[in-house]
N, C-alpha and C. Protein backbone atom coordinates (compact mmCIF):
# COMPACT_ATOMS: atom_id res chain seq x y z
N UNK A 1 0.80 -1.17 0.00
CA UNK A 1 0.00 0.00 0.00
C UNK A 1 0.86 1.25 0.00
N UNK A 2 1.81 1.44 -1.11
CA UNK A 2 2.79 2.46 -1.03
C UNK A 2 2.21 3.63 -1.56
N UNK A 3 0.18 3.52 -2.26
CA UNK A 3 -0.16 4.67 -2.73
C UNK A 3 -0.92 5.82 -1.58
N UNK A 4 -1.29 4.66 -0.63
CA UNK A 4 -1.88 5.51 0.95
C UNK A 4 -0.93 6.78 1.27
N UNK A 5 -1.92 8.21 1.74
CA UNK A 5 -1.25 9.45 2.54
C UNK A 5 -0.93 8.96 3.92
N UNK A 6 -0.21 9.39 4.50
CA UNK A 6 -0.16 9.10 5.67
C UNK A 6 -1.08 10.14 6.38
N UNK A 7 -1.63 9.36 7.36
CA UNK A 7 -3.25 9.92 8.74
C UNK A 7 -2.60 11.02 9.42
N UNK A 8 -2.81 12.26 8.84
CA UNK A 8 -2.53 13.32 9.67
C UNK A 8 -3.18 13.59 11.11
N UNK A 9 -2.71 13.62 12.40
CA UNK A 9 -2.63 13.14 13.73
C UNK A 9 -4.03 14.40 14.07
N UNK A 10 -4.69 13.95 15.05
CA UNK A 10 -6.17 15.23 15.22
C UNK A 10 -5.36 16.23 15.84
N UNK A 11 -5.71 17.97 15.47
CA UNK A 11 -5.05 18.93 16.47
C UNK A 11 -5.85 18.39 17.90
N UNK A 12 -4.69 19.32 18.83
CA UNK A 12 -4.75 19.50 19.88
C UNK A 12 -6.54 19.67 20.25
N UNK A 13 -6.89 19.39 21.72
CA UNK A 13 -7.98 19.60 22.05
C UNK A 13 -7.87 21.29 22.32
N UNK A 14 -8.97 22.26 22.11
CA UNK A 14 -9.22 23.22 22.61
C UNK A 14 -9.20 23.56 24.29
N UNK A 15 -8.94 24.50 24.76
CA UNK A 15 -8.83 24.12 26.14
C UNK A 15 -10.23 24.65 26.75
N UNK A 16 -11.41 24.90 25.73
CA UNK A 16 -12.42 25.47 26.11
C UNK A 16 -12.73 27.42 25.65
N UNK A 17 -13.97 27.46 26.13
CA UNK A 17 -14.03 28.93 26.15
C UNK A 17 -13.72 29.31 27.25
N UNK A 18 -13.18 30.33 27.21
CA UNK A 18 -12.14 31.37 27.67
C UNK A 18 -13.65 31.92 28.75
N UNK A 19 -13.43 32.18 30.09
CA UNK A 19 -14.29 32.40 31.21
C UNK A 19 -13.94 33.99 31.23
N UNK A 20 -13.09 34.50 30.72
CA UNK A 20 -12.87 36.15 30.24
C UNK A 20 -12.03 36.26 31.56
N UNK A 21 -11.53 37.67 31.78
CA UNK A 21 -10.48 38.08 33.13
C UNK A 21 -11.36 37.77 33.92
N UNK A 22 -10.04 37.77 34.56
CA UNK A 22 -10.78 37.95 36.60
C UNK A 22 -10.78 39.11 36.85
N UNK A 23 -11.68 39.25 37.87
CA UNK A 23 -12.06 40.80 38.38
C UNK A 23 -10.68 40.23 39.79
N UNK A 24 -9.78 41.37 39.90
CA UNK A 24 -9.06 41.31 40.38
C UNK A 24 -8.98 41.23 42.40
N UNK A 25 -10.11 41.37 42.60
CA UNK A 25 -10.63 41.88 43.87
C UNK A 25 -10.88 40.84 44.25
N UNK A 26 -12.18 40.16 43.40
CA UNK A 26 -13.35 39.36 44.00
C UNK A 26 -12.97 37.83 43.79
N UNK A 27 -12.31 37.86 42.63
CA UNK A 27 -11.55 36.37 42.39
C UNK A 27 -12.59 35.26 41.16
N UNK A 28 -14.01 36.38 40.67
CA UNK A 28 -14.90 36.13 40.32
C UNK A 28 -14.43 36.37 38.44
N UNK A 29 -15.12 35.63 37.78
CA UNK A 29 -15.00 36.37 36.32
C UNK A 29 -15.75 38.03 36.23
N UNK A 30 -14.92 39.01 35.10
CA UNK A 30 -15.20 40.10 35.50
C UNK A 30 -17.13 40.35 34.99
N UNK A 31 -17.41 39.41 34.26
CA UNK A 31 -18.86 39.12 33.52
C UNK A 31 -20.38 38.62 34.78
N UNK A 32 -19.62 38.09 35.48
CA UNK A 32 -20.31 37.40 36.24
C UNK A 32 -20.40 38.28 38.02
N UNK A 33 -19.59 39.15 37.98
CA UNK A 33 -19.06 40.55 38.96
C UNK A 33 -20.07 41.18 38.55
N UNK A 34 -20.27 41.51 37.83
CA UNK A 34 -21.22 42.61 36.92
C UNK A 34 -22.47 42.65 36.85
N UNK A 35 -22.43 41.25 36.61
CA UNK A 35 -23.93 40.84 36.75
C UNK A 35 -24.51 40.54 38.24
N UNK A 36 -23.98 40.27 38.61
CA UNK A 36 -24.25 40.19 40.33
C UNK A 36 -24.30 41.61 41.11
N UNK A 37 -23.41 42.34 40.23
CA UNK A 37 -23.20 43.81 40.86
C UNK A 37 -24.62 44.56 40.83
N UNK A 38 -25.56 44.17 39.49
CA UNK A 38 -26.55 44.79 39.01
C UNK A 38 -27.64 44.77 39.88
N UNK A 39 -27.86 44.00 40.81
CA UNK A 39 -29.02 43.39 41.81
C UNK A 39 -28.97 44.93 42.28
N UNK A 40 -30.38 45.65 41.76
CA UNK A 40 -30.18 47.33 42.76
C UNK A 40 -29.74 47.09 44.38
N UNK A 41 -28.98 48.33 44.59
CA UNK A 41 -28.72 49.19 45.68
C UNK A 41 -27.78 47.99 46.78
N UNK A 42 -28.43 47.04 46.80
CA UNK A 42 -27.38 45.94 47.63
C UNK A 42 -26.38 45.22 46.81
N UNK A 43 -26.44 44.97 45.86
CA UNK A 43 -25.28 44.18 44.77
C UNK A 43 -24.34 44.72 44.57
N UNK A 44 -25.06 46.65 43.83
CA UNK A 44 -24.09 47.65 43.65
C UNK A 44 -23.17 48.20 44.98
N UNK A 45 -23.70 47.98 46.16
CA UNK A 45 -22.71 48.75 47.33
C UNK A 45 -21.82 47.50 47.69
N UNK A 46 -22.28 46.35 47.39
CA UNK A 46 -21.17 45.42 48.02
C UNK A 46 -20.16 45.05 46.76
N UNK A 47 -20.23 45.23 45.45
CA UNK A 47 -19.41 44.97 44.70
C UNK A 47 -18.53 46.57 44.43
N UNK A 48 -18.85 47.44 44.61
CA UNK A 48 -18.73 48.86 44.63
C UNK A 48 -17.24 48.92 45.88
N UNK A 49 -17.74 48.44 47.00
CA UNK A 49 -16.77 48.24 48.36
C UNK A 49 -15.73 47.04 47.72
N UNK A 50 -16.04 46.12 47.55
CA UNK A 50 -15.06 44.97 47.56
C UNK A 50 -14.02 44.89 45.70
N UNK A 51 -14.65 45.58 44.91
CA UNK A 51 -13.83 45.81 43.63
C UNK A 51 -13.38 46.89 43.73
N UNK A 52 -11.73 47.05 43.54
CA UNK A 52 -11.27 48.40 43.25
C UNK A 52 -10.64 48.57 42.28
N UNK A 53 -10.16 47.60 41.33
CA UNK A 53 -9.57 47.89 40.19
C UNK A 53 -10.32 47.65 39.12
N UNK A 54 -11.15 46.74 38.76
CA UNK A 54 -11.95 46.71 37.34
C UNK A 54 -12.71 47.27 37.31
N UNK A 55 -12.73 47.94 35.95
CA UNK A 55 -13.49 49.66 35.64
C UNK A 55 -14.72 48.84 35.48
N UNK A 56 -15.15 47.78 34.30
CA UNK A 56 -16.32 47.44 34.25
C UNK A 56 -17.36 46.97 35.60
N UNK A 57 -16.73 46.20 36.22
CA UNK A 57 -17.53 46.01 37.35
C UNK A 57 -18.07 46.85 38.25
N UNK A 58 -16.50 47.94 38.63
CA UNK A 58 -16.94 49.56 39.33
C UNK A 58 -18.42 50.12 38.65
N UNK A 59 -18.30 50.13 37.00
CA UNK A 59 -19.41 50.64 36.76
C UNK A 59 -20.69 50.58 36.34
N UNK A 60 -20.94 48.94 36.93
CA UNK A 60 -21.83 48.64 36.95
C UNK A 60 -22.61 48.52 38.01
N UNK A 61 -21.70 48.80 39.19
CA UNK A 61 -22.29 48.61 40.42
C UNK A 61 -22.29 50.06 40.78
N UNK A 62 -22.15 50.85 40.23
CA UNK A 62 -21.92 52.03 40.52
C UNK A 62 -23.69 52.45 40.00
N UNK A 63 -23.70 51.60 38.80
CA UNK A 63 -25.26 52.09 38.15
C UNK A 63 -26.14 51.46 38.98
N UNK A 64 -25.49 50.67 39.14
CA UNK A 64 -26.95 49.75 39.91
C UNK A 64 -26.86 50.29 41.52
N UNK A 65 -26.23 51.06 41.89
CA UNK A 65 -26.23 51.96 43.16
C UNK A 65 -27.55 53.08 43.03
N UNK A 66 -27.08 53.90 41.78
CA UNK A 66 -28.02 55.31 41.49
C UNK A 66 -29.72 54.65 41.36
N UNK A 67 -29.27 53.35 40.61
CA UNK A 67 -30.53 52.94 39.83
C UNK A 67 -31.91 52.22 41.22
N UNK A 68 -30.68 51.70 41.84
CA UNK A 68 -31.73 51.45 43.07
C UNK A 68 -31.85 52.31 43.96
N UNK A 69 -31.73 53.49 44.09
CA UNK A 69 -32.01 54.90 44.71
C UNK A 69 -32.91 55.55 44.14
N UNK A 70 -33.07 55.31 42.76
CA UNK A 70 -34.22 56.00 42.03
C UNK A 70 -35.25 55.19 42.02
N UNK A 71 -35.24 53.45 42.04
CA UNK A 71 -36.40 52.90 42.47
C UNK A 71 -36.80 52.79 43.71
N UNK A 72 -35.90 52.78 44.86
CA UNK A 72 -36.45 53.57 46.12
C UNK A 72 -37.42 54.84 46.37
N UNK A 73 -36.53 55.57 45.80
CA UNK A 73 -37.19 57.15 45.58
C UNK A 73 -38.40 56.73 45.02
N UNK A 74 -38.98 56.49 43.98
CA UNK A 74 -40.11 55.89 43.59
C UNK A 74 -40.76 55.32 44.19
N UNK A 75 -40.64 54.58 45.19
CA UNK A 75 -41.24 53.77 45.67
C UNK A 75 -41.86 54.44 46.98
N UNK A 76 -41.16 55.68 47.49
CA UNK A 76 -41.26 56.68 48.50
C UNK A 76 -42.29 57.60 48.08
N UNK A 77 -42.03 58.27 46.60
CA UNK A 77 -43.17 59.06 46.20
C UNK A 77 -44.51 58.54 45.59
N UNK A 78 -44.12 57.45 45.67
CA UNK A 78 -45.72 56.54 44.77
C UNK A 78 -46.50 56.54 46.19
N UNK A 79 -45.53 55.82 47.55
CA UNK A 79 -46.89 55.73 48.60
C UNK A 79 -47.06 57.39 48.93
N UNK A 80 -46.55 58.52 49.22
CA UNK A 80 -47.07 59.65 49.27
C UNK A 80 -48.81 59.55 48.22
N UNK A 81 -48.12 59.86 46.91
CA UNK A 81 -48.75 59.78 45.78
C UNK A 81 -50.48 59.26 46.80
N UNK A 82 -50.21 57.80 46.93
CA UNK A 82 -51.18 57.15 47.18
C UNK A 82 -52.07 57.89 48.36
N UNK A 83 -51.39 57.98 49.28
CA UNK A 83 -51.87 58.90 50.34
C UNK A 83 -53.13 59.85 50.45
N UNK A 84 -51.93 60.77 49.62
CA UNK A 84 -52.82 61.97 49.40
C UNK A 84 -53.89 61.49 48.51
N UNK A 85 -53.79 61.17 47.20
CA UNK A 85 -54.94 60.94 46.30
C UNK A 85 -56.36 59.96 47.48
N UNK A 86 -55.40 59.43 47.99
CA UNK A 86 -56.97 58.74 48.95
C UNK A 86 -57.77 59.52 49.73
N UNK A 87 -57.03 60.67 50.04
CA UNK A 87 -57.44 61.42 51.01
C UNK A 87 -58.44 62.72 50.40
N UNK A 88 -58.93 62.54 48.93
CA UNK A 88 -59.16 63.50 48.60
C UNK A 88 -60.62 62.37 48.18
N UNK A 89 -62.20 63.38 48.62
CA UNK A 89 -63.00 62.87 48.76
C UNK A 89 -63.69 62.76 47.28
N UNK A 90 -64.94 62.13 46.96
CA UNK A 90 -65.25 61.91 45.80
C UNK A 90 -64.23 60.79 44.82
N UNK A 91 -63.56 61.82 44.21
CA UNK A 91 -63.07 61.34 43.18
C UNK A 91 -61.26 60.16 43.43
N UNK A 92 -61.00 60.28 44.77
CA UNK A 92 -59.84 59.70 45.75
C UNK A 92 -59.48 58.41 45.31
N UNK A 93 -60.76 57.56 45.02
CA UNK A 93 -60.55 56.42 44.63
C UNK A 93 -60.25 56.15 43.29
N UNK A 94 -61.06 56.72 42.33
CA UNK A 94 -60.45 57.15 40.83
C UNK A 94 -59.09 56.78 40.98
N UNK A 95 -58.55 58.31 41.66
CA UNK A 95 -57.24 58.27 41.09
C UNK A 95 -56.33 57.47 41.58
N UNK A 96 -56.64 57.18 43.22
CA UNK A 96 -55.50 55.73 43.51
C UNK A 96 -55.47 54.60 42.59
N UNK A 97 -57.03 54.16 41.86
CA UNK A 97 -56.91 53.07 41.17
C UNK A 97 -55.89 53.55 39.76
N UNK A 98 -56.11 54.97 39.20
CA UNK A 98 -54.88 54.98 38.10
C UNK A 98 -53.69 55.18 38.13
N UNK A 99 -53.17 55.42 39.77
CA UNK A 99 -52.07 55.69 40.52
C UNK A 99 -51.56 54.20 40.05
N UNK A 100 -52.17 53.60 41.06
CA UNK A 100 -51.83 52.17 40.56
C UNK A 100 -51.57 51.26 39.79
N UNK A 101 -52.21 51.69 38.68
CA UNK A 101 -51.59 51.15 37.50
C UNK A 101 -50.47 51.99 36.36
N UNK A 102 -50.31 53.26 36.36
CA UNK A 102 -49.29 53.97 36.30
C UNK A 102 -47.87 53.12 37.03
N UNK A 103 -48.23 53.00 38.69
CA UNK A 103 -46.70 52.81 39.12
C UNK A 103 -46.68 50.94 38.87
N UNK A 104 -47.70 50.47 38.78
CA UNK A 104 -47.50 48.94 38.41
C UNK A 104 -46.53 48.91 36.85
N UNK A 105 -46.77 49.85 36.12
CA UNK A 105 -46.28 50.16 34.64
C UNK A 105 -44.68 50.28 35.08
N UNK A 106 -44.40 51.22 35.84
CA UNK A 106 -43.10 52.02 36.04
C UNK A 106 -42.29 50.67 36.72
N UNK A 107 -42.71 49.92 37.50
CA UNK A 107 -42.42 48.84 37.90
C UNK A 107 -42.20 47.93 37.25
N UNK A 108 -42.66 47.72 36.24
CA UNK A 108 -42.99 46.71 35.54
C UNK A 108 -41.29 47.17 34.67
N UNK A 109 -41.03 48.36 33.68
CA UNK A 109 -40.22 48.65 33.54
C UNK A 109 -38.51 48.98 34.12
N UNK A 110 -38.84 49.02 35.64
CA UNK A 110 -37.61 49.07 35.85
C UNK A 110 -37.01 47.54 36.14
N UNK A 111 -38.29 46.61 36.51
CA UNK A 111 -38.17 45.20 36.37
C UNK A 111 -37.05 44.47 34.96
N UNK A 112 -37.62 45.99 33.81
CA UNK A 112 -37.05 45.18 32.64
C UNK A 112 -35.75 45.37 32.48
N UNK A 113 -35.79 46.72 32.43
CA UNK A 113 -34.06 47.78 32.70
C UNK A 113 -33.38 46.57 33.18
N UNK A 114 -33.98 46.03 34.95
CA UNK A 114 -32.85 45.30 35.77
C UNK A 114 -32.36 44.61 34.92
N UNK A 115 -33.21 43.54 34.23
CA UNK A 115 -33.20 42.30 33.25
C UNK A 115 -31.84 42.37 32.61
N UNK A 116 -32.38 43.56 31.66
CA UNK A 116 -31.95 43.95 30.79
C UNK A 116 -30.02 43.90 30.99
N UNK A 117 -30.01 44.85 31.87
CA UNK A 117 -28.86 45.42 32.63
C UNK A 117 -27.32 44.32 33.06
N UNK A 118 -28.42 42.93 33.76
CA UNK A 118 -27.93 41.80 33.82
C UNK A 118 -27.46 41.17 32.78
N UNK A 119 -28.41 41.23 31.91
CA UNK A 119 -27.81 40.11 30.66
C UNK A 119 -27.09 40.72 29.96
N UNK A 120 -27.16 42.39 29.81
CA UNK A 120 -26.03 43.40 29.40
C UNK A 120 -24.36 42.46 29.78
N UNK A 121 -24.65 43.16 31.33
CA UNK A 121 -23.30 42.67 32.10
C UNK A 121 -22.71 41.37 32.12
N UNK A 122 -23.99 40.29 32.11
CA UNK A 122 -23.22 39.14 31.88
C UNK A 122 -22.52 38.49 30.45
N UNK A 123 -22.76 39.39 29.52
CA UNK A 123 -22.02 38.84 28.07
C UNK A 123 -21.29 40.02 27.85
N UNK A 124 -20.94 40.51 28.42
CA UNK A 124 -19.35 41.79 28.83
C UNK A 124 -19.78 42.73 27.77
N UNK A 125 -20.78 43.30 27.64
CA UNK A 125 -21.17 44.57 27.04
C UNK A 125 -21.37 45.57 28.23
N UNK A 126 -20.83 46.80 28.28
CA UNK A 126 -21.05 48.12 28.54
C UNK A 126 -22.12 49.08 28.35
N UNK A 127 -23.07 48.53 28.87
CA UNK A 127 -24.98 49.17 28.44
C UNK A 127 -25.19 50.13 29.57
N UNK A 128 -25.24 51.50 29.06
CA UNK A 128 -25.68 52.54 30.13
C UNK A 128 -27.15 53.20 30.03
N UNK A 129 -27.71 52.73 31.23
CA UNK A 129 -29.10 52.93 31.49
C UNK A 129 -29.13 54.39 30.92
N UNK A 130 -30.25 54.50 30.21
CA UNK A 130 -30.29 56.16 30.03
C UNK A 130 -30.58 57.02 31.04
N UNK A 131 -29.90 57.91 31.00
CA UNK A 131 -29.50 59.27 32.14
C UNK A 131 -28.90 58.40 33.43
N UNK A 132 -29.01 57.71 33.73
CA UNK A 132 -28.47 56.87 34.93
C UNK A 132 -27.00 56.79 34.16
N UNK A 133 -26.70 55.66 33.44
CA UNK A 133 -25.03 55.34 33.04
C UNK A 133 -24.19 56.57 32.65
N UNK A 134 -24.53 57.38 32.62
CA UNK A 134 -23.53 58.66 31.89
C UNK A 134 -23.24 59.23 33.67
N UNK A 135 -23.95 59.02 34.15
CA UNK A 135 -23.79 59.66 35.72
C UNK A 135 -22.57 58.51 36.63
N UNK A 136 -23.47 57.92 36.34
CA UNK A 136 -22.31 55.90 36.96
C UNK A 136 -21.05 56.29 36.59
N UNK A 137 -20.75 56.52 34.97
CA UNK A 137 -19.37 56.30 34.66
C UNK A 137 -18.59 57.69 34.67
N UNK A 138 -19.14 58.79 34.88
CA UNK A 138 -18.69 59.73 35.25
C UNK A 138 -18.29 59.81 37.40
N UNK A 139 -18.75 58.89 37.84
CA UNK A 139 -18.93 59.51 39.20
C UNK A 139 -17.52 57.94 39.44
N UNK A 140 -17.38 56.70 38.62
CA UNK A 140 -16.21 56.01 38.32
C UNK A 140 -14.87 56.79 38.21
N UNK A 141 -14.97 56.97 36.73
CA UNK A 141 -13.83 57.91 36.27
C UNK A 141 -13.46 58.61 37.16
N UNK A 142 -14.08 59.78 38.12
CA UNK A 142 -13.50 60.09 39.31
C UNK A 142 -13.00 59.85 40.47
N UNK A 143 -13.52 58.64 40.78
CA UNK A 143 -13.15 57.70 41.46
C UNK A 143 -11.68 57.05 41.45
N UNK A 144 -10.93 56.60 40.55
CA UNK A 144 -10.07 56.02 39.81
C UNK A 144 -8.87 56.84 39.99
């Protein structure tokens, strides 16, 4: 059989996909920092404290700091909101019931943002909430 090629040998195995850097702090991938960072107001202050060198993670927890301050805040002026509108006779109930579905809406949306925000962070894209992220990565950058 002197007309046979000789069986070129299989390459090497791949060693896998690449889990991306480590966030230098946390010991975590910097994708998976990020995304954890995003959980409003508690994710962002504990990844915020415990990361000090990776910019992405800083600024995602940095957003998800502002971002759960503004759904707080919301959540402060909706029961006012509610309050007063109850307290106003006749028509009181009207408007709590469209109160209510107004802030069920607003809820419903920052529900998505979070979503959103997460699955941003976890496939290492840089997604800045509007008017929120330009504030995050400016209040970073100073930071640094």
């Amino acid at each position: 059989m002197p007309d046979e090629e000789p069986i070129a040998s299989p390459p090497p195995p791949s060693p896998g996909p690449d889990p991306g850097p480590k966030s230098t702090s946390t010991g975590l991938p910097s994708n998976v920092a990020a995304a954890i960072a995003c959980i409003p107001l508690i994710g962002g202050i504990i990844f915020y404290i415990l990361e000090k060198h990776d910019s992405f993670v800083r600024f995602y927890a940095m957003q998800s700091i502002i971002f759960g301050c503004a759904w707080f805040l919301f959540n402060i002026v909706s029961a006012v909101v509610h309050v007063v509108f109850a307290a106003i006779p006749g028509i009181g109930g009207i408007l709590v019931f469209f109160w209510a579905i107004i802030a069920a809406l607003v809820h419903l949306l920052f529900l998505v943002i979070m979503i959103v925000t997460i699955v941003k962070a976890f496939t290492g894209v840089r997604w800045d909430i509007p008017y929120i992220g330009p504030v995050a990565r400016k209040q970073v950058e100073e930071a640094a």
